[in-house]
N, C-alpha and C. Protein backbone atom coordinates (compact mmCIF):
# COMPACT_ATOMS: atom_id res chain seq x y z
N UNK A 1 -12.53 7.52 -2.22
CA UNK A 1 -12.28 7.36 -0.80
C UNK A 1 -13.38 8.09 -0.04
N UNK A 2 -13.59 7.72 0.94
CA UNK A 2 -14.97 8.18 1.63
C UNK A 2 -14.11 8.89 2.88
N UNK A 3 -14.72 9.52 3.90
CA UNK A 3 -13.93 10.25 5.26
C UNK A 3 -13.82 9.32 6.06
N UNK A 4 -14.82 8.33 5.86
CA UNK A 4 -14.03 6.82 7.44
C UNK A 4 -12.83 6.52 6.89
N UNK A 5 -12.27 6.29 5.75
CA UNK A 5 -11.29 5.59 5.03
C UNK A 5 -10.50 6.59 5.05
N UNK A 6 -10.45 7.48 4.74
CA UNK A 6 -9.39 8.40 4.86
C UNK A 6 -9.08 8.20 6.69
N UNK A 7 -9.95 8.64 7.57
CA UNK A 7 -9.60 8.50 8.87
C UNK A 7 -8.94 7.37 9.45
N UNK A 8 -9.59 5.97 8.72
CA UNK A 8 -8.95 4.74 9.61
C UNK A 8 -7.68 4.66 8.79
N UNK A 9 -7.11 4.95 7.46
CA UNK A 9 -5.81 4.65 6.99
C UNK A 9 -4.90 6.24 7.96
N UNK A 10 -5.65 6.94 8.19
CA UNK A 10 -4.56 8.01 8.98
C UNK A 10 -4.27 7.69 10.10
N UNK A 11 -5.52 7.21 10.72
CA UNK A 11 -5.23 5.93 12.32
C UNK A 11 -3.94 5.27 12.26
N UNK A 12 -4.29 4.52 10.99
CA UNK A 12 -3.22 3.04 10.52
C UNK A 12 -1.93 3.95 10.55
N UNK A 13 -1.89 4.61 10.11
CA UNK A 13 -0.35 5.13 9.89
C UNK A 13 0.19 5.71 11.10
N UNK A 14 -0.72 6.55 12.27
CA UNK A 14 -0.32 7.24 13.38
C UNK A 14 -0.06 5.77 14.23
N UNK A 15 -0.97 4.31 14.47
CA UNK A 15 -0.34 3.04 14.72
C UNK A 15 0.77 2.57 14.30
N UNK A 16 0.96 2.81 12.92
CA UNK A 16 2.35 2.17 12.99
C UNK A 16 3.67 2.53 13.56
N UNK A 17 3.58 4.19 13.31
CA UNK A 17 4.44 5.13 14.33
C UNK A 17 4.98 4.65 15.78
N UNK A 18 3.32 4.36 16.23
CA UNK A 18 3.91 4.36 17.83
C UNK A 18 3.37 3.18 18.52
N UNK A 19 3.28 2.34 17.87
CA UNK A 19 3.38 0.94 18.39
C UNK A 19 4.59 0.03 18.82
N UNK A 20 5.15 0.42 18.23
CA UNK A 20 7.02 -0.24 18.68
C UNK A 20 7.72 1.05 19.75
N UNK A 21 6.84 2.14 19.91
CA UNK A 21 7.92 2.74 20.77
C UNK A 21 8.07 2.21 22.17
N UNK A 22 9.18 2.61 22.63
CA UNK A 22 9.88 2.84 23.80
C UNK A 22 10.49 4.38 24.50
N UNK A 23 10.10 4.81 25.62
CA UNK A 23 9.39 4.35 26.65
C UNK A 23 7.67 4.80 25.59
N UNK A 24 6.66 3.82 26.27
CA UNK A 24 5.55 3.78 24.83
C UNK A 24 4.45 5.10 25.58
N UNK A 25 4.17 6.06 24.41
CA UNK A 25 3.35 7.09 24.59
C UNK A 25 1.72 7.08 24.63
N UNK A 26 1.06 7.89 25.99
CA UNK A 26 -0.32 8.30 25.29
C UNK A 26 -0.05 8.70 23.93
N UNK A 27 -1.42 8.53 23.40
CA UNK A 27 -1.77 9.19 22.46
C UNK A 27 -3.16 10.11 22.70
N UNK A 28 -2.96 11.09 22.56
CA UNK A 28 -3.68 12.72 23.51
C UNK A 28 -4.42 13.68 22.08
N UNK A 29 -5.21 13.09 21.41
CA UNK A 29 -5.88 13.66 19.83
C UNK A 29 -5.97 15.40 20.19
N UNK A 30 -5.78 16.04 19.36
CA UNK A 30 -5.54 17.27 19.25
C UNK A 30 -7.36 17.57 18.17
N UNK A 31 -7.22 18.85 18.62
CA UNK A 31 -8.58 19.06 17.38
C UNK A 31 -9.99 18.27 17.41
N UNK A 32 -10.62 18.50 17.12
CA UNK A 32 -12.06 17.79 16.76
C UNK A 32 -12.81 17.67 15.85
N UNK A 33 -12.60 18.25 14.65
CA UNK A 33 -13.16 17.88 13.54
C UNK A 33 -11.76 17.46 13.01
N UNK A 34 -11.67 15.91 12.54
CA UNK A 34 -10.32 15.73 11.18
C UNK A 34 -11.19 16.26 10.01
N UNK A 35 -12.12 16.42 9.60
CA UNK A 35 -12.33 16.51 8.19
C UNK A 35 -12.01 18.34 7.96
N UNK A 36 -11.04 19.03 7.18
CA UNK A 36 -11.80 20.25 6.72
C UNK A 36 -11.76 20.03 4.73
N UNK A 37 -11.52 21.66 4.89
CA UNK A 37 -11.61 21.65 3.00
C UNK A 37 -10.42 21.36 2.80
N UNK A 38 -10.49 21.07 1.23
CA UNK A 38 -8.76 20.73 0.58
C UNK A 38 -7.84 21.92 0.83
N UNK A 39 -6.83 22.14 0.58
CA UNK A 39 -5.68 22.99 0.13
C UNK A 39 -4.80 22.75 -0.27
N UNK A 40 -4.94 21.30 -1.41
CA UNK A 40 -4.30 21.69 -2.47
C UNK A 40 -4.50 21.69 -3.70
N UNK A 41 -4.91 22.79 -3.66
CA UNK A 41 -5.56 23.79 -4.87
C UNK A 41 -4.58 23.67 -6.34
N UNK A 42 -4.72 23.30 -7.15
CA UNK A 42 -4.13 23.79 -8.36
C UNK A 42 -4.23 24.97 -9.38
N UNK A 43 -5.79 24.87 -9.70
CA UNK A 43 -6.51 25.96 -10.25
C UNK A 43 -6.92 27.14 -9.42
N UNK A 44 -6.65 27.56 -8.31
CA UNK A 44 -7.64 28.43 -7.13
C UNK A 44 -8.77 28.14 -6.69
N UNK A 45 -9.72 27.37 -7.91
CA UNK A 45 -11.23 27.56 -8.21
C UNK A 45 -11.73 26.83 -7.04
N UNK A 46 -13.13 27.28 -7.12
CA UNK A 46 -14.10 26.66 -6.35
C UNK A 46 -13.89 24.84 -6.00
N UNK A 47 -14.27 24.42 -4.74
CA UNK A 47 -13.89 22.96 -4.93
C UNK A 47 -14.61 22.69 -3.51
N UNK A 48 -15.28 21.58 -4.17
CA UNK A 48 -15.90 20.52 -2.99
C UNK A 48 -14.81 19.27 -2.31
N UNK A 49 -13.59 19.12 -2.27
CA UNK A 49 -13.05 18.53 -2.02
C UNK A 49 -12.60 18.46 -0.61
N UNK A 50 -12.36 17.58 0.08
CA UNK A 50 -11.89 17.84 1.60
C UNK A 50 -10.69 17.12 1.97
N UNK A 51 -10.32 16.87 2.96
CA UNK A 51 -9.05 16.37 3.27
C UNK A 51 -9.47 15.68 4.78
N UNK A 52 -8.81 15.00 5.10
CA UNK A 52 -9.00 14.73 6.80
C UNK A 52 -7.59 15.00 7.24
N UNK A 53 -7.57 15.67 8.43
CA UNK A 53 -5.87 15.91 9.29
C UNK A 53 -6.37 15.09 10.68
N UNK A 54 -5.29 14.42 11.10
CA UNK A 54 -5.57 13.59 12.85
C UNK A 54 -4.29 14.06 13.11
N UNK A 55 -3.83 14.66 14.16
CA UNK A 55 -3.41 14.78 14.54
C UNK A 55 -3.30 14.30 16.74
N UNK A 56 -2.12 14.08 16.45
CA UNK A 56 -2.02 13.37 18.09
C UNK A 56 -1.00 14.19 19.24
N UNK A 57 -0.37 14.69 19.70
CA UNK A 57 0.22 14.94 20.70
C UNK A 57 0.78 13.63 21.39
N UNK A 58 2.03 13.43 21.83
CA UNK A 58 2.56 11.98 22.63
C UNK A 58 2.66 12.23 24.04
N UNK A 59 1.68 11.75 24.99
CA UNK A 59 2.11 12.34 26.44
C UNK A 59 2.60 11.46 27.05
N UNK A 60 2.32 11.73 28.48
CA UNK A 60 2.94 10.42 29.31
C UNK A 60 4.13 9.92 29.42
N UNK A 61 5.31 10.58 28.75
CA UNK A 61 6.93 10.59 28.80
C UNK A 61 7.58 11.76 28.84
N UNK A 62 9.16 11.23 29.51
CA UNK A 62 9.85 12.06 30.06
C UNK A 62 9.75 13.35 28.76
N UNK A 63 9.89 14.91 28.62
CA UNK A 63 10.13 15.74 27.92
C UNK A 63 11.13 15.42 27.17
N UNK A 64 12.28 15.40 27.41
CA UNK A 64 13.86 14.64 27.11
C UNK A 64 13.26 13.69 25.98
N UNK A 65 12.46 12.59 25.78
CA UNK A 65 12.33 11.73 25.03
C UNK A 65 11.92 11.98 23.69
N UNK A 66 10.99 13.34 23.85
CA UNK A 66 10.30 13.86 22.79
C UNK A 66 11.40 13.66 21.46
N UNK A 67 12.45 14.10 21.21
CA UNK A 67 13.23 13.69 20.16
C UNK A 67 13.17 12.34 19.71
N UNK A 68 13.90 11.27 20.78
CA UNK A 68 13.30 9.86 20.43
C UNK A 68 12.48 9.47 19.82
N UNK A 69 11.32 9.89 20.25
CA UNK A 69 9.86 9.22 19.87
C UNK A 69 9.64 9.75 18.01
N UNK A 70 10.31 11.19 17.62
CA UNK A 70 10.59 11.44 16.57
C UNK A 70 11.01 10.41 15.85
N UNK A 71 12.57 10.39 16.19
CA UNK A 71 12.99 9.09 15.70
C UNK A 71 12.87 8.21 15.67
N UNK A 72 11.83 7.46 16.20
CA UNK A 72 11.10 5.84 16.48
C UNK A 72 10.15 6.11 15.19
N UNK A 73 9.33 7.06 15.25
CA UNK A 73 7.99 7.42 14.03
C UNK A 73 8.66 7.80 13.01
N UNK A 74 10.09 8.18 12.60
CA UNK A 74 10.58 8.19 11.57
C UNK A 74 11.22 6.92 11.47
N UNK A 75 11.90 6.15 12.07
CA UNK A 75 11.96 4.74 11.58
C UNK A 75 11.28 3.67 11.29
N UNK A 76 10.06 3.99 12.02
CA UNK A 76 8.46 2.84 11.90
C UNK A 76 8.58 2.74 10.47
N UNK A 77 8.20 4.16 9.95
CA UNK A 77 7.52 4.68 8.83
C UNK A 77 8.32 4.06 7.73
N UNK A 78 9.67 4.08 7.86
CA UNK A 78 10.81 3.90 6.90
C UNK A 78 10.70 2.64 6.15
N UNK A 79 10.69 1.67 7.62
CA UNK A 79 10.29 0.60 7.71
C UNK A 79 9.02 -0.14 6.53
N UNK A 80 8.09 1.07 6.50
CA UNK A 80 6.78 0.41 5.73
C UNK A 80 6.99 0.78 4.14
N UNK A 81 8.38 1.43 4.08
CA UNK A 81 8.61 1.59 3.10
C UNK A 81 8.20 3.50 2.30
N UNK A 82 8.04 4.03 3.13
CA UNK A 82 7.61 6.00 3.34
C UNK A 82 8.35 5.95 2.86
N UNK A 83 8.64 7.38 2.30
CA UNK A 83 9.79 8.20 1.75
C UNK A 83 9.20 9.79 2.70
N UNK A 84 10.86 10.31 2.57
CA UNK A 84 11.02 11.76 2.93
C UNK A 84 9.71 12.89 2.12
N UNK A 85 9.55 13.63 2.33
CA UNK A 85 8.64 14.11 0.83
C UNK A 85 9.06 15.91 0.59
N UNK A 86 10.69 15.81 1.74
CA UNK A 86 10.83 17.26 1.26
C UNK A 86 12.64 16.77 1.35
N UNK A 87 14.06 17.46 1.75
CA UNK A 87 15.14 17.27 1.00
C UNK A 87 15.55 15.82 2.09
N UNK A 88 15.26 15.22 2.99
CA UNK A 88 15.56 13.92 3.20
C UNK A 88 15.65 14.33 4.90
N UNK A 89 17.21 13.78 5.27
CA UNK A 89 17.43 13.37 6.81
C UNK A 89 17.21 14.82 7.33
N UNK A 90 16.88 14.64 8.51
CA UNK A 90 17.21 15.46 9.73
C UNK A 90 18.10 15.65 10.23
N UNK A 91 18.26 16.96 10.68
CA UNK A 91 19.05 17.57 11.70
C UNK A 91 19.09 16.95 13.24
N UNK A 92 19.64 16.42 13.23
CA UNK A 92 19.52 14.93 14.62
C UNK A 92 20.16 15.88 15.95
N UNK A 93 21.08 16.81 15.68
CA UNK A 93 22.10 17.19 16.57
C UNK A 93 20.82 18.31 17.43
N UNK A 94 19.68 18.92 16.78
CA UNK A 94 19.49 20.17 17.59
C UNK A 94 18.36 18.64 18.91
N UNK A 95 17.85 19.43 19.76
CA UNK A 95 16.61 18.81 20.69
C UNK A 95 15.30 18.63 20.24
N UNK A 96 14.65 19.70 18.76
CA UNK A 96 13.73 19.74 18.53
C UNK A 96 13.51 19.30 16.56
N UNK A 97 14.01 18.03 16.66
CA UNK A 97 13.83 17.56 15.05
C UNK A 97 12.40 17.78 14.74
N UNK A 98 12.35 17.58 13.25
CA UNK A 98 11.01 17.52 12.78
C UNK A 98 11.24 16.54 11.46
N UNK A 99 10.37 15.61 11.31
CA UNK A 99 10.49 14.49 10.61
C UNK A 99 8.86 14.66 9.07
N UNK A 100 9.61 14.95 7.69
CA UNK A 100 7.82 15.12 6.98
C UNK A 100 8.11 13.91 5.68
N UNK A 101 6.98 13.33 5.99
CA UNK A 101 7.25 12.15 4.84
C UNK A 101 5.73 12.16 4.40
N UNK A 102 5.90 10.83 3.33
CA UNK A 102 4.94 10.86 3.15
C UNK A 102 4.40 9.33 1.99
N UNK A 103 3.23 8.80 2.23
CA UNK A 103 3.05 7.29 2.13
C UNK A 103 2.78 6.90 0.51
N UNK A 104 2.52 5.74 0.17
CA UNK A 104 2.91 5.71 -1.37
C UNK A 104 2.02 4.50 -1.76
N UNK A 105 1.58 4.30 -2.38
CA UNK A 105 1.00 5.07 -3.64
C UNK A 105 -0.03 6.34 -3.27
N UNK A 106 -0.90 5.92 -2.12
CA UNK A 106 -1.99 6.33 -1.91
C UNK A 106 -1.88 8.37 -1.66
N UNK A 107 -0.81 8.44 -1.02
CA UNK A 107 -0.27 9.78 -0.98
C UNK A 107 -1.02 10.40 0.24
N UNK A 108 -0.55 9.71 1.30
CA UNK A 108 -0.95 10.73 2.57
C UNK A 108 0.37 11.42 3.22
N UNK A 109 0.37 11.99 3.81
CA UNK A 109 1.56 13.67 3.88
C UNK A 109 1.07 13.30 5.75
N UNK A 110 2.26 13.17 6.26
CA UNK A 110 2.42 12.51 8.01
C UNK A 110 3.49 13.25 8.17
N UNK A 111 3.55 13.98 9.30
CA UNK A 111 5.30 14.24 10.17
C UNK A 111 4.95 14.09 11.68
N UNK A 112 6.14 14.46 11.91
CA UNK A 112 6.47 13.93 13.28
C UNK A 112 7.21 15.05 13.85
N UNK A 113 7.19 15.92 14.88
CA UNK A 113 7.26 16.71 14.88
C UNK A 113 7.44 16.99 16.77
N UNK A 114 8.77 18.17 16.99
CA UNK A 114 8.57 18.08 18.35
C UNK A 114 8.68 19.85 18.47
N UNK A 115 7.69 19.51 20.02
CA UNK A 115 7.47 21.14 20.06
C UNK A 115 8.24 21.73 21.53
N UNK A 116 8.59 22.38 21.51
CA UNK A 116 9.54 22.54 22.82
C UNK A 116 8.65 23.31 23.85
N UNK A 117 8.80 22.63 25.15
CA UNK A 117 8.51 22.92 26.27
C UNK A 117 9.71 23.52 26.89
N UNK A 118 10.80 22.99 27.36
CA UNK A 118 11.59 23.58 28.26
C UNK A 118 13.19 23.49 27.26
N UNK A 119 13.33 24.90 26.42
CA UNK A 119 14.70 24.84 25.72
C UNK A 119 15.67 24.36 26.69
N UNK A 120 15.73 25.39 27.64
CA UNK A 120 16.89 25.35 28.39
C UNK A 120 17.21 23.60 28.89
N UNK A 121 16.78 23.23 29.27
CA UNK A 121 16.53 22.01 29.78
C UNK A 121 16.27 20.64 28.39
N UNK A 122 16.46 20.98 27.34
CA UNK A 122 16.07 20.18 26.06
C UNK A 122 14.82 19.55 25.68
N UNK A 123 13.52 19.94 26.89
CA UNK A 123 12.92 18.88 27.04
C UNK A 123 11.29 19.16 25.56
N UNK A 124 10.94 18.47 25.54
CA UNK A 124 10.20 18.96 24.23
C UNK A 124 8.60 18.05 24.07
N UNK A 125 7.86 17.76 23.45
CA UNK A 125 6.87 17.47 23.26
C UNK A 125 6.87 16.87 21.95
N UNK A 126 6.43 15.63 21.53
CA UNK A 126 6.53 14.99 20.50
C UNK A 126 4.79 14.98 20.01
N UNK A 127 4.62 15.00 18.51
CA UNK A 127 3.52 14.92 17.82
C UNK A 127 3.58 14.25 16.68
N UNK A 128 2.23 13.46 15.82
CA UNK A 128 2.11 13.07 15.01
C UNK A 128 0.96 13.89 14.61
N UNK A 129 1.05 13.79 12.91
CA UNK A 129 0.02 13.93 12.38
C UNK A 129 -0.05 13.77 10.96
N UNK A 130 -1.30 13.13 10.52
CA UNK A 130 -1.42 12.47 9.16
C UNK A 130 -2.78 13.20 8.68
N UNK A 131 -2.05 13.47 6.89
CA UNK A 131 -3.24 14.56 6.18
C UNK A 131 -2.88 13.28 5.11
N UNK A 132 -4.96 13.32 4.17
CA UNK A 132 -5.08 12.51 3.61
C UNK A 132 -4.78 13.22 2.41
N UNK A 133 -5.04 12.63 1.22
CA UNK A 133 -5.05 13.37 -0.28
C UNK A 133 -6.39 14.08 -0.08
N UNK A 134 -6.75 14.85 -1.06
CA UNK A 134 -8.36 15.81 -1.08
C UNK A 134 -8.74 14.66 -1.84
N UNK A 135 -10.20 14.23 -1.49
CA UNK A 135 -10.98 13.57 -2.09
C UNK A 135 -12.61 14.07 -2.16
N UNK A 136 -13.68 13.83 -2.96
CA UNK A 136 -14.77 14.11 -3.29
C UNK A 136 -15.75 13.71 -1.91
N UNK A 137 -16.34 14.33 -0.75
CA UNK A 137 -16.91 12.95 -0.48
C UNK A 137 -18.37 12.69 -1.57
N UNK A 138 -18.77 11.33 -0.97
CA UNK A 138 -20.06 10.84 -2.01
C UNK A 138 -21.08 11.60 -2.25
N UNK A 139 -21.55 11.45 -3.64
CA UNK A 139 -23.10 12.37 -4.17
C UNK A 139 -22.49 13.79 -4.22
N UNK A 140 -21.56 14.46 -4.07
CA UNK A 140 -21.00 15.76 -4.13
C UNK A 140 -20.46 15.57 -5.77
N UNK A 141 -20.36 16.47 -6.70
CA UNK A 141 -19.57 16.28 -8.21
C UNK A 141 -18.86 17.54 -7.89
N UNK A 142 -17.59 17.52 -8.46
CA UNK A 142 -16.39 18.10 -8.30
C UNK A 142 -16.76 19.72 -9.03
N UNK A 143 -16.16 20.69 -8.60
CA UNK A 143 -16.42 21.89 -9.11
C UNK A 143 -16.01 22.51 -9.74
């Protein structure tokens, strides 16, 4: 896998999220480099491997919705056939769910995730973000 490919399948997946939502969100990119190093390390050792993270922020809707939009990017996903990738459903009842799955065969690691702005008031901030597997990039040999 090369870093465009890792980036446009993390695109693809943050699209499928939030293309069917309602009420429908900016998408507001967080960060500026997606590429860093791997971390997930098996051996400790030295490693040329990297990862890409995209991450998005959802603006442009009510605070209140931020949960929703959780649950829309956890049903997209379901939909394409994702799985959970830690003990399954969410806690639906609190204001600030957090949704971590993750895609198959290829193995990219996505959640969905809301960050609270106003407790008192429930209102919260919804995010995506998709990490690829560590891959080599080209002419680099593994360490």
């Amino acid at each position: 896998m090369t870093e465009q490919q890792a980036v446009d399948r993390a695109e693809g997946i943050i699209r499928q999220a939030v293309d069917g939502m309602s009420p429908k969100p900016t998408l507001e990119r967080m960060g500026h480099a997606p590429v860093g190093a791997c971390i997930a390390r098996d051996d400790h050792g030295p490693d040329d491997r990297v990862a890409v993270h995209v991450v998005y922020k959802l603006t442009g809707v009510p605070g209140s919705e931020a949960r929703n939009l959780v649950r829309q990017a956890r049903d997209a996903w379901l939909k394409q056939g994702y799985e959970y990738n830690a003990s399954g459903e969410v806690d639906w009842a609190g204001h600030f769910p957090s949704v971590y799955m993750r895609t198959g065969p290829d193995d990219f690691w996505m959640d969905a995730v809301t960050g609270v702005v106003d407790r008192a008031k429930g209102e919260g901030l919804a995010s995506l973000a998709v990490t690829s597997p560590c891959f080599l990039p080209p002419g680099l040999k593994g360490g």
